[in-house]
Protein backbone atom coordinates (compact mmCIF):
# COMPACT_ATOMS: atom_id res chain seq x y z
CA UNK A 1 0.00 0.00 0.00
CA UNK A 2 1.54 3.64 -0.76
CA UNK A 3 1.10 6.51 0.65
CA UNK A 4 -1.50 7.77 -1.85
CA UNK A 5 -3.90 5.51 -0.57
CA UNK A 6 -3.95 8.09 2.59
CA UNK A 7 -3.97 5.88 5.01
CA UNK A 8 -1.71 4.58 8.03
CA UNK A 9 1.08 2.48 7.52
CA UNK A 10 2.61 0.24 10.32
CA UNK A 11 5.23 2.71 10.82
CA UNK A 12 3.22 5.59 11.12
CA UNK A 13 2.26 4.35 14.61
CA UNK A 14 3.44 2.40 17.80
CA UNK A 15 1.50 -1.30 18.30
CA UNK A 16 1.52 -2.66 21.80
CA UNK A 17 3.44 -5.87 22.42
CA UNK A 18 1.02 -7.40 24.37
CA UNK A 19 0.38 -11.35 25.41
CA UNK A 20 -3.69 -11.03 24.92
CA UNK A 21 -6.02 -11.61 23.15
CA UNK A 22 -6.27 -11.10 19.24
CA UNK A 23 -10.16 -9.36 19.86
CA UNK A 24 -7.74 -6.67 21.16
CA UNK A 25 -6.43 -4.14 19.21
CA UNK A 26 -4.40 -0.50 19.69
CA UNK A 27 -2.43 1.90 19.13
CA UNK A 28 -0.53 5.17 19.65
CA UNK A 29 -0.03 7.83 16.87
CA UNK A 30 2.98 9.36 15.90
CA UNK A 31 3.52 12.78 14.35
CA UNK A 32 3.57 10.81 10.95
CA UNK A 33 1.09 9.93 8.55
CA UNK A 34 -0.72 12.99 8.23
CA UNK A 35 -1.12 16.46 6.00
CA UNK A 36 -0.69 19.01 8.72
CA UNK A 37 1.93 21.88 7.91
CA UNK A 38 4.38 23.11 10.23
CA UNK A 39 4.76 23.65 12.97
CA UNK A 40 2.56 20.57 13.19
CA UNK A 41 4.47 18.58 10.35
CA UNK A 42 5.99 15.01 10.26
CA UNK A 43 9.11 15.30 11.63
CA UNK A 44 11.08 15.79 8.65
CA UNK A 45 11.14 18.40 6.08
CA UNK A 46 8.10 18.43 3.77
CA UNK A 47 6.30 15.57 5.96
CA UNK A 48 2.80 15.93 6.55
CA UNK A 49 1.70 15.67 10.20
CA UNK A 50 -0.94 13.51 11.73
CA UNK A 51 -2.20 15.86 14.47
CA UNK A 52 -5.06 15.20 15.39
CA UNK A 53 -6.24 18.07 17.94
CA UNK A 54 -8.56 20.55 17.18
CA UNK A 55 -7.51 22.79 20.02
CA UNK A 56 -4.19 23.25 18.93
CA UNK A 57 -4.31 26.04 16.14
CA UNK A 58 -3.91 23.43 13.15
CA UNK A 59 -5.99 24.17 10.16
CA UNK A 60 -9.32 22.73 11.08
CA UNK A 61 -9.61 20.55 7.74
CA UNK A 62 -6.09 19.19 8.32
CA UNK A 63 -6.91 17.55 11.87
CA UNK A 64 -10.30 16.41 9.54
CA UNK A 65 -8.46 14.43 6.89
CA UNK A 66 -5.60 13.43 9.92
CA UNK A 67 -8.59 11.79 12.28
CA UNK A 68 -10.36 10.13 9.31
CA UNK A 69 -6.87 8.45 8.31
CA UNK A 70 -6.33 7.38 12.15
CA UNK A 71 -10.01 5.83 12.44
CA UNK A 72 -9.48 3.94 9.02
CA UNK A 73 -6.87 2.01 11.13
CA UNK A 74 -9.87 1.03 13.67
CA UNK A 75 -11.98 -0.40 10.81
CA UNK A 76 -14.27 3.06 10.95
CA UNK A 77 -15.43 2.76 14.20
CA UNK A 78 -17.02 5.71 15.82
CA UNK A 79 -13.91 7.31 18.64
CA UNK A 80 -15.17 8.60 22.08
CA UNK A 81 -13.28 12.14 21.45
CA UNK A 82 -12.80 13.37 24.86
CA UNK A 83 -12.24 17.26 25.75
CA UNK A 84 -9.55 16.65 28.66
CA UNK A 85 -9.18 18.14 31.57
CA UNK A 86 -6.43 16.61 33.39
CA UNK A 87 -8.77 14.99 35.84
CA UNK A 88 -9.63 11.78 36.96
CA UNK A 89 -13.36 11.26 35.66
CA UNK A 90 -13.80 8.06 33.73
CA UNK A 91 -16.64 7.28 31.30
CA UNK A 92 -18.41 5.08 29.43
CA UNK A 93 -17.06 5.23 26.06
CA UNK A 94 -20.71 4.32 23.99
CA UNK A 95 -22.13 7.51 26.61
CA UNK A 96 -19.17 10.17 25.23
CA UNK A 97 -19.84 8.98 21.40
CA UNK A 98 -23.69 9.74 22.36
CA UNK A 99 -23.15 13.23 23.55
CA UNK A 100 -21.17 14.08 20.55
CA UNK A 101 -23.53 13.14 18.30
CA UNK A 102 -25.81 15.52 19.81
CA UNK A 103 -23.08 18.08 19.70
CA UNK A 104 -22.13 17.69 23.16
CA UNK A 105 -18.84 17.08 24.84
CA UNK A 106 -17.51 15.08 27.98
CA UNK A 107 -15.26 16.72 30.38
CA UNK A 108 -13.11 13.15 31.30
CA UNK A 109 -9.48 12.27 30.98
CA UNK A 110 -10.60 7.95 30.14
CA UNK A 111 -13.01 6.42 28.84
CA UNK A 112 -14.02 2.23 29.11
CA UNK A 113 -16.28 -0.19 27.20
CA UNK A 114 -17.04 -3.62 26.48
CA UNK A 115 -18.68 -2.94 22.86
CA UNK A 116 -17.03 -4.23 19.97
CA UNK A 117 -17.98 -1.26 18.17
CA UNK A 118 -16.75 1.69 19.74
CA UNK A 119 -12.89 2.97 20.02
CA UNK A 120 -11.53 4.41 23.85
CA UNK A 121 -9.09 7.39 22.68
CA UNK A 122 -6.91 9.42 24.95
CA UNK A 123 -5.03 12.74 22.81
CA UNK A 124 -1.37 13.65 24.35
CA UNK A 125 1.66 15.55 23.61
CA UNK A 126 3.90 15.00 26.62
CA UNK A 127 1.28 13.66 28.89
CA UNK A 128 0.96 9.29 29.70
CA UNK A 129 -1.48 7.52 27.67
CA UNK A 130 -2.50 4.26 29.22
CA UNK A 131 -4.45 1.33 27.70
CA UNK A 132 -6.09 -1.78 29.34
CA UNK A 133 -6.91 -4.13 28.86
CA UNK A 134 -8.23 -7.87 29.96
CA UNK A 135 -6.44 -11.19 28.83
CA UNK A 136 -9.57 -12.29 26.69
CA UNK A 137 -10.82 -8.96 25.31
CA UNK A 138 -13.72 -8.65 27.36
CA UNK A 139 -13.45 -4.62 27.73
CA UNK A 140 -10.49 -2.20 27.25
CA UNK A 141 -10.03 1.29 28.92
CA UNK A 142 -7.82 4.60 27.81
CA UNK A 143 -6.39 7.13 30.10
CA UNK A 144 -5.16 10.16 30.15
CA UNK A 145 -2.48 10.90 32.95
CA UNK A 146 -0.80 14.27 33.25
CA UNK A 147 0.86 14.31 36.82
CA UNK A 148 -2.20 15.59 38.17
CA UNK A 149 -4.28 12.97 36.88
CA UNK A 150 -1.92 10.08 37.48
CA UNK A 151 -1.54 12.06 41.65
CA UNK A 152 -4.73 11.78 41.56
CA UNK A 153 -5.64 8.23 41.13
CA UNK A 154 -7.05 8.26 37.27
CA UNK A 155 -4.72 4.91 36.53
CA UNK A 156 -6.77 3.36 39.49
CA UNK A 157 -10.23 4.39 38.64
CA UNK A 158 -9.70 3.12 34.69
CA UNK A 159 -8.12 0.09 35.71
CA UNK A 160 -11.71 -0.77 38.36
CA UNK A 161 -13.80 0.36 35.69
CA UNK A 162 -11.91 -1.90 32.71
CA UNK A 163 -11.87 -4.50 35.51
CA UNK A 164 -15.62 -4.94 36.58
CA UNK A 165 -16.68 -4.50 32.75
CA UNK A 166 -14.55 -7.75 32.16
CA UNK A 167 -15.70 -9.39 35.44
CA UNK A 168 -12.16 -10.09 36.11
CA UNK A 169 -10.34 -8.66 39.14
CA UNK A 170 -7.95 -5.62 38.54
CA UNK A 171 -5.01 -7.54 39.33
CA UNK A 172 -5.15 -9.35 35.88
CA UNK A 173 -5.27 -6.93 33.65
CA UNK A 174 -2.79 -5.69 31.28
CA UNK A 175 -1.29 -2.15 30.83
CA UNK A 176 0.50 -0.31 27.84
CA UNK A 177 2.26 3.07 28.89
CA UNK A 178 2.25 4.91 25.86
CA UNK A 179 5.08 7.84 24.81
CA UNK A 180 5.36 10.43 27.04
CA UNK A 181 7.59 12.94 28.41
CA UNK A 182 10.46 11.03 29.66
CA UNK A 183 12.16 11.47 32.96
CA UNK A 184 15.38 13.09 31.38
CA UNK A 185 12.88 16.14 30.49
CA UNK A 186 10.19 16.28 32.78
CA UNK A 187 11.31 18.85 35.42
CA UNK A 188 8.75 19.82 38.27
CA UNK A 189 8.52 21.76 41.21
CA UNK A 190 8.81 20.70 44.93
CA UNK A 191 4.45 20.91 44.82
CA UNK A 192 4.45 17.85 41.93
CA UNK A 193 6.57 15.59 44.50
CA UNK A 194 4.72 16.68 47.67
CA UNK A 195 1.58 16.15 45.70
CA UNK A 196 2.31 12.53 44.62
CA UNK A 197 4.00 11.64 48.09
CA UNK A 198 0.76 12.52 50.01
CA UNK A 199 -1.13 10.60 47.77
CA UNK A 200 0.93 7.55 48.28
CA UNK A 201 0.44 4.62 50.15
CA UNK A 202 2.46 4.78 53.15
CA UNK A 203 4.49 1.68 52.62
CA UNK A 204 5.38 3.44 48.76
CA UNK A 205 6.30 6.68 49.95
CA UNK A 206 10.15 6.01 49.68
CA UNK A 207 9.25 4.53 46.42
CA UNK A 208 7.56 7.56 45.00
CA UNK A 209 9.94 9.70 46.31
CA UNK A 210 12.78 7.80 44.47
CA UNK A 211 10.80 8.57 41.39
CA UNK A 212 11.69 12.14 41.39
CA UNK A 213 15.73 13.22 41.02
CA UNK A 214 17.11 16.56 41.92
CA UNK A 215 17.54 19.07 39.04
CA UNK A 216 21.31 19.82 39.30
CA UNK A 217 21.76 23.49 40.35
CA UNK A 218 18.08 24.18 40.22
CA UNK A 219 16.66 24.86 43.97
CA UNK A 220 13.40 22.88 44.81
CA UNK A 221 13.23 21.28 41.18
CA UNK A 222 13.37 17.72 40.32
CA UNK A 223 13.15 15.45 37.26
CA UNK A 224 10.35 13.36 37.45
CA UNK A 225 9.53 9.83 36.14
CA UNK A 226 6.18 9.97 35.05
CA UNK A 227 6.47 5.90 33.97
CA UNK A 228 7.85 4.62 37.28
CA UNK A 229 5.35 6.86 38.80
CA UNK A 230 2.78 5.08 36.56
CA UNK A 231 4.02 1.61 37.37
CA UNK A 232 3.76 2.64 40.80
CA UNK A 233 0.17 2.99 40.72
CA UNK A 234 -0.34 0.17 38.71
CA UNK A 235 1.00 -2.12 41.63
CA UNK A 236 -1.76 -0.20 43.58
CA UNK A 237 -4.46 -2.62 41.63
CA UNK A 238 -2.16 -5.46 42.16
CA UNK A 239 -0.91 -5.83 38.40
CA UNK A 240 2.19 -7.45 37.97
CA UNK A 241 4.93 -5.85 36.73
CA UNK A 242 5.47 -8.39 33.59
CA UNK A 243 1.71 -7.46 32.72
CA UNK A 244 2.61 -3.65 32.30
CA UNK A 245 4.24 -2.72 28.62
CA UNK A 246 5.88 0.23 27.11
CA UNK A 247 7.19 2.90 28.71
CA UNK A 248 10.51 3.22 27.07
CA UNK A 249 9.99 6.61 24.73
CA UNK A 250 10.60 10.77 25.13
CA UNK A 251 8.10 12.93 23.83
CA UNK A 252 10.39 15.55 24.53
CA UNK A 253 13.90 14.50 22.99
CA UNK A 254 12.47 12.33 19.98
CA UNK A 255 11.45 15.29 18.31
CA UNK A 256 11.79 13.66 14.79
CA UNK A 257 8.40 11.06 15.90
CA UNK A 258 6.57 12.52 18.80
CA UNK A 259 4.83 15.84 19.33
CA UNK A 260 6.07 17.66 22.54
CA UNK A 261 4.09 20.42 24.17
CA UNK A 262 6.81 21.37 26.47
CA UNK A 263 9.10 21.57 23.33
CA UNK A 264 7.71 23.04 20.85
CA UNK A 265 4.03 24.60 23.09
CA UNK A 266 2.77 25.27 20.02
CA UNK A 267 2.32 21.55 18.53
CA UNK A 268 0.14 19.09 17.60
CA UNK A 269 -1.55 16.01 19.70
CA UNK A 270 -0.80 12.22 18.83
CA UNK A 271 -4.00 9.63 19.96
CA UNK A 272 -3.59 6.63 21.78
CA UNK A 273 -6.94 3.82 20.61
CA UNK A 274 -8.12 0.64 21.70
CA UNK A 275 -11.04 -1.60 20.51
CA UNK A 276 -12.57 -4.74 20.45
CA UNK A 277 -12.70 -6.57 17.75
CA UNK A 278 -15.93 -8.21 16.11
């Protein structure tokens, strides 16, 4: 297939790894694959971008055509478009494709479902996409986790929700950390670590705190890892750690392939989808 044929090719996006089964499918967009212009290009010179945010100043008919391409990839299923809010509200996936076709949007940062016919999409460009999902493709679940989110608890509340919808408990379900801002580039303040400490189970308090490293002559700043952070709350619900996958890219420093907010802040928004098959 070329590229004339406008849609997706296996490169154009990352594929979870995952030991599950076949019913489920996802994945994460890159900043490839698309028509956007600068600054919300490919990557490359003269590479269209796929971004796929409306919010972010692209030309309106750009993010059009660049959605369209990613939802050929899902077989044309209807997406559960979320407007974020860095929160910790989860939702029923068939609900949020409802309200939109009414013209109405949900305030949530993940969305779950156990409907074959209906795709759970998170939008980032810095912040942790995470999809779940059970061994037998019962229901799947995307989340959105900025640190406020993830502090929060949002990785908890998607993982119950995916959890009871597949009538299986929490601890066996499966986990993809999608690209994010890695922990070479994500530098806080003192309030991010105090934030996530206090929300910590006592016994991983030394834990979380190990997740955050000093910023070398920068008072009261730290580099923080949003994925151990992430894998931190993940043993919360009891999953094991060989049942959590990804977590190995930079938003931030692969500049050719991701989208980076904190970069570039004016940039476009890769989408992280999951679905059941038929």
């Amino acid at each position: 297939m070329t590229r004339d044929a406008a849609e997706l090719q296996p490169n154009d996006c990352l594929w979870p790894h995952w030991r599950v089964s076949p019913r489920v499918r996802a994945f994460v967009s890159t900043r490839a694959g698309g028509v956007s212009e600068a600054p919300y290009g490919g990557g490359t010179p003269g590479a269209g971008g796929l971004n796929l945010g409306f919010s972010s100043g692209d030309a309106p008919e750009a993010v059009k055509e660049n959605r369209r391409r990613a939802l050929a990839s899902t077989g044309n299923r209807p997406a559960a478009w979320l407007e974020q809010i860095h929160g910790t509200q989860v939702e029923d996936a068939h609900v949020v494709i409802d309200r939109l076709a009414h013209g109405d949007r949900t305030r949530a940062d993940a969305s779950v479902t156990d409907r074959a016919d209906i795709v759970c999409v998170v939008m980032t460009a810095d912040c942790l996409p995470v999809l779940f999902c059970d061994d037998d493709g019962r229901a799947v679940g995307a989340a959105h986790a900025g640190w406020r989110g993830l502090a929060g608890g949002i990785i908890e509340k998607t993982g119950e929700r995916v959890a009871t919808l597949a009538g299986v408990p929490a601890s066996t379900l499966n986990a993809f950390l999608g690209p994010a801002i890695g922990p070479a580039a994500f530098e806080v303040g003192e309030d991010v670590l105090d934030a996530f400490v206090a929300a910590a189970r006592p016994d991983r308090r030394d834990m979380t705190k190990a997740a955050f490293r000093p910023a070398g002559g920068a008072p009261a700043k730290y580099f923080a890892d949003i994925y151990a952070l992430a894998r931190l709350r993940l043993a919360d619900l009891g999953v094991d750690a060989a049942r959590i996958y990804g977590g190995t890219h930079c938003t931030v420093t692969e500049n050719e392939r991701f989208y980076s907010y904190r970069r570039d802040r004016v940039t476009g928004r890769m989408a992280a989808m999951i679905w059941l098959a038929d």
